[in-house]
Protein backbone atom coordinates (compact mmCIF):
# COMPACT_ATOMS: atom_id res chain seq x y z
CA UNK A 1 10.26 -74.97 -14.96
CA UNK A 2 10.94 -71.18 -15.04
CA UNK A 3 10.88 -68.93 -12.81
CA UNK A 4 7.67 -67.59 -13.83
CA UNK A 5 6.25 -70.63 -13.88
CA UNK A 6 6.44 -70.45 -10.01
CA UNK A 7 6.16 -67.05 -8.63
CA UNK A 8 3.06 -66.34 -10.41
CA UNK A 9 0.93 -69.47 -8.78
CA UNK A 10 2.39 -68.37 -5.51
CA UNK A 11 1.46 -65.17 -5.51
CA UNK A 12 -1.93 -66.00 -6.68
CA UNK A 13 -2.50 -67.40 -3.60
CA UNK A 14 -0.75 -65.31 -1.09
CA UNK A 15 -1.85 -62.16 -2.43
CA UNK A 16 -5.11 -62.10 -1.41
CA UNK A 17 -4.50 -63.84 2.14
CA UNK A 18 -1.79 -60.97 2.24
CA UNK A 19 -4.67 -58.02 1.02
CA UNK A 20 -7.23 -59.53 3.46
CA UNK A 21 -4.81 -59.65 6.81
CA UNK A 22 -3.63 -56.13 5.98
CA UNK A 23 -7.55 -54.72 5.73
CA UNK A 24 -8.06 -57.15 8.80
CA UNK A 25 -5.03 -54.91 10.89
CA UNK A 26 -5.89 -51.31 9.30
CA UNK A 27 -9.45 -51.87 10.45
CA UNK A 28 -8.38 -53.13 14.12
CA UNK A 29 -5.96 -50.42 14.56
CA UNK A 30 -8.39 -47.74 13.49
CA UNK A 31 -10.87 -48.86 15.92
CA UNK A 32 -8.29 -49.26 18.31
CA UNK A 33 -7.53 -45.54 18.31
CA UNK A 34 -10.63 -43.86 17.99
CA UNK A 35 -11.30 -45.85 21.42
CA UNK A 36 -8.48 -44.36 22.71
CA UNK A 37 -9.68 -40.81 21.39
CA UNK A 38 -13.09 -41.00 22.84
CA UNK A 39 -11.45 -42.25 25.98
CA UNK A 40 -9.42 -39.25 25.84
CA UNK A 41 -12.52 -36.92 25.41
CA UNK A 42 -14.25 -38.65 28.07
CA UNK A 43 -11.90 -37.84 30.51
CA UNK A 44 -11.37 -34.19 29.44
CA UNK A 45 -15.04 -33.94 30.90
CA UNK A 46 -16.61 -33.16 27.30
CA UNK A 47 -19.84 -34.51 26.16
CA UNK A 48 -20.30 -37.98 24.66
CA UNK A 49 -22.88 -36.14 21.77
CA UNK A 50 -19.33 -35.15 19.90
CA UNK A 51 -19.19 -38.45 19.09
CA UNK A 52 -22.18 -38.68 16.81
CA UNK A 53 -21.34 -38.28 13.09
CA UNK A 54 -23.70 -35.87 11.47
CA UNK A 55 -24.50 -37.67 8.16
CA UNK A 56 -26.31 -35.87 5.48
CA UNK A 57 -25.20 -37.20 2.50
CA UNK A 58 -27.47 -40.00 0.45
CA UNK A 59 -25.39 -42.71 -0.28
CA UNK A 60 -28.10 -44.09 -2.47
CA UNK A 61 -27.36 -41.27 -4.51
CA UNK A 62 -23.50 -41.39 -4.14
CA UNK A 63 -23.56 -44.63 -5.26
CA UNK A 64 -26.01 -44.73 -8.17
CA UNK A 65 -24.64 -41.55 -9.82
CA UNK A 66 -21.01 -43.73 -9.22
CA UNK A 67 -22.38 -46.73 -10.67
CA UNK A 68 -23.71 -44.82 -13.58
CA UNK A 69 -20.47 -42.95 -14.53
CA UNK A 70 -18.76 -46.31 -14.17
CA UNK A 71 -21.27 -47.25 -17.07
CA UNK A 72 -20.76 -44.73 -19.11
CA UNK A 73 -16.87 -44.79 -18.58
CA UNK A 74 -17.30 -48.77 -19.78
CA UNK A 75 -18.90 -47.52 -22.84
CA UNK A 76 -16.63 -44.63 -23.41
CA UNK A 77 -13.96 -47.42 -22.79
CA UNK A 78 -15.73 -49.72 -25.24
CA UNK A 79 -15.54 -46.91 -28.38
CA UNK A 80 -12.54 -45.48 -27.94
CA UNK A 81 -11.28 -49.51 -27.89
CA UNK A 82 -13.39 -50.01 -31.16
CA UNK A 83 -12.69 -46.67 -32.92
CA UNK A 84 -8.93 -46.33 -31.61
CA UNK A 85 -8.02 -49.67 -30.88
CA UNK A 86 -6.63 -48.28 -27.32
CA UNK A 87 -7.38 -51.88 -25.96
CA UNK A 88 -7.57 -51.81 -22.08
CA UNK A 89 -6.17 -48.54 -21.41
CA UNK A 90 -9.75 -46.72 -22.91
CA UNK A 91 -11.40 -48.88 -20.26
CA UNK A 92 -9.65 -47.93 -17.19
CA UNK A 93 -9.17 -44.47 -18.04
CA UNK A 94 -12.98 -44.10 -18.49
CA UNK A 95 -13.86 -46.25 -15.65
CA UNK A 96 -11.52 -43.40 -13.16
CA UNK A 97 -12.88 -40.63 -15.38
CA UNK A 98 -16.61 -41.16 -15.40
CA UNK A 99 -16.58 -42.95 -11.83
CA UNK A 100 -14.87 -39.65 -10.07
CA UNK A 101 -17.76 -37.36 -12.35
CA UNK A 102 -20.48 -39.19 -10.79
CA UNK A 103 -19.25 -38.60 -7.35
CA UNK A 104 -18.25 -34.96 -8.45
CA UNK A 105 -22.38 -34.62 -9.42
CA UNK A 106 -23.20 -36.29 -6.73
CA UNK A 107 -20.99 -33.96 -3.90
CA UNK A 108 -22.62 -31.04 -5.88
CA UNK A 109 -26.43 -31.98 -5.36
CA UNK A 110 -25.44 -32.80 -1.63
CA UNK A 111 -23.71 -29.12 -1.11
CA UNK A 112 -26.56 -27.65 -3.01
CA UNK A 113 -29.16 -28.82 -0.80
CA UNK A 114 -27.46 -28.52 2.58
CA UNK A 115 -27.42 -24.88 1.28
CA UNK A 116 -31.41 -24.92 0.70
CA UNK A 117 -31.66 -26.99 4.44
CA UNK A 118 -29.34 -24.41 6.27
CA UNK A 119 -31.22 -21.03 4.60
């Protein structure tokens, strides 16, 4: 047996155990701290309403205009593949093009009617 041969089955399984501990810790410590800073507000005699996130965005609409420019960016990927033979380079390239457009639309609508709301 090769090297190869063993690393890669290895890794196939420690990888993800390793990806999903490390998201496991990020998320702990985060929560960890923002305790800490609300804590720290507390005690500083401020008001608890500061800790209410103001959320006007849609994330339906985030998400469907990101979902649609990840379709288009798959068939972007698909004809430069089939006219360029670019293989899978055309589809990740698309994929991070179109994907970041539809959130670029999508931040645009959101700033354009805060503007409407706050006039």
């Amino acid at each position: 047996m090769s090297e190869n041969e063993i690393i890669i089955p290895i890794l196939g399984i420690l990888l993800p155990i390793i990806i999903t501990l490390g998201a496991f810790v990020m998320i702990a410590y985060l929560r960890k701290y923002e305790n800490i800073e609300r804590m720290a507000i507390i005690e500083k005699g401020l008001a608890p309403d500061l800790f209410q996130k103001e959320r006007s965005t849609s994330p339906a609409l985030r998400w469907s205009l990101l979902l649609v420019g990840v379709g288009f960016g798959f068939l972007m990927g698909y004809w430069l593949d089939s006219a360029f033979e670019m293989e899978e380079v055309a589809y990740f390239s698309m994929l991070f093009i179109f994907g970041g457009a539809g959130l670029g639309v999508s931040y645009l609508i959101e700033e354009k009617k805060n503007q409407r709301q706050a006039s």
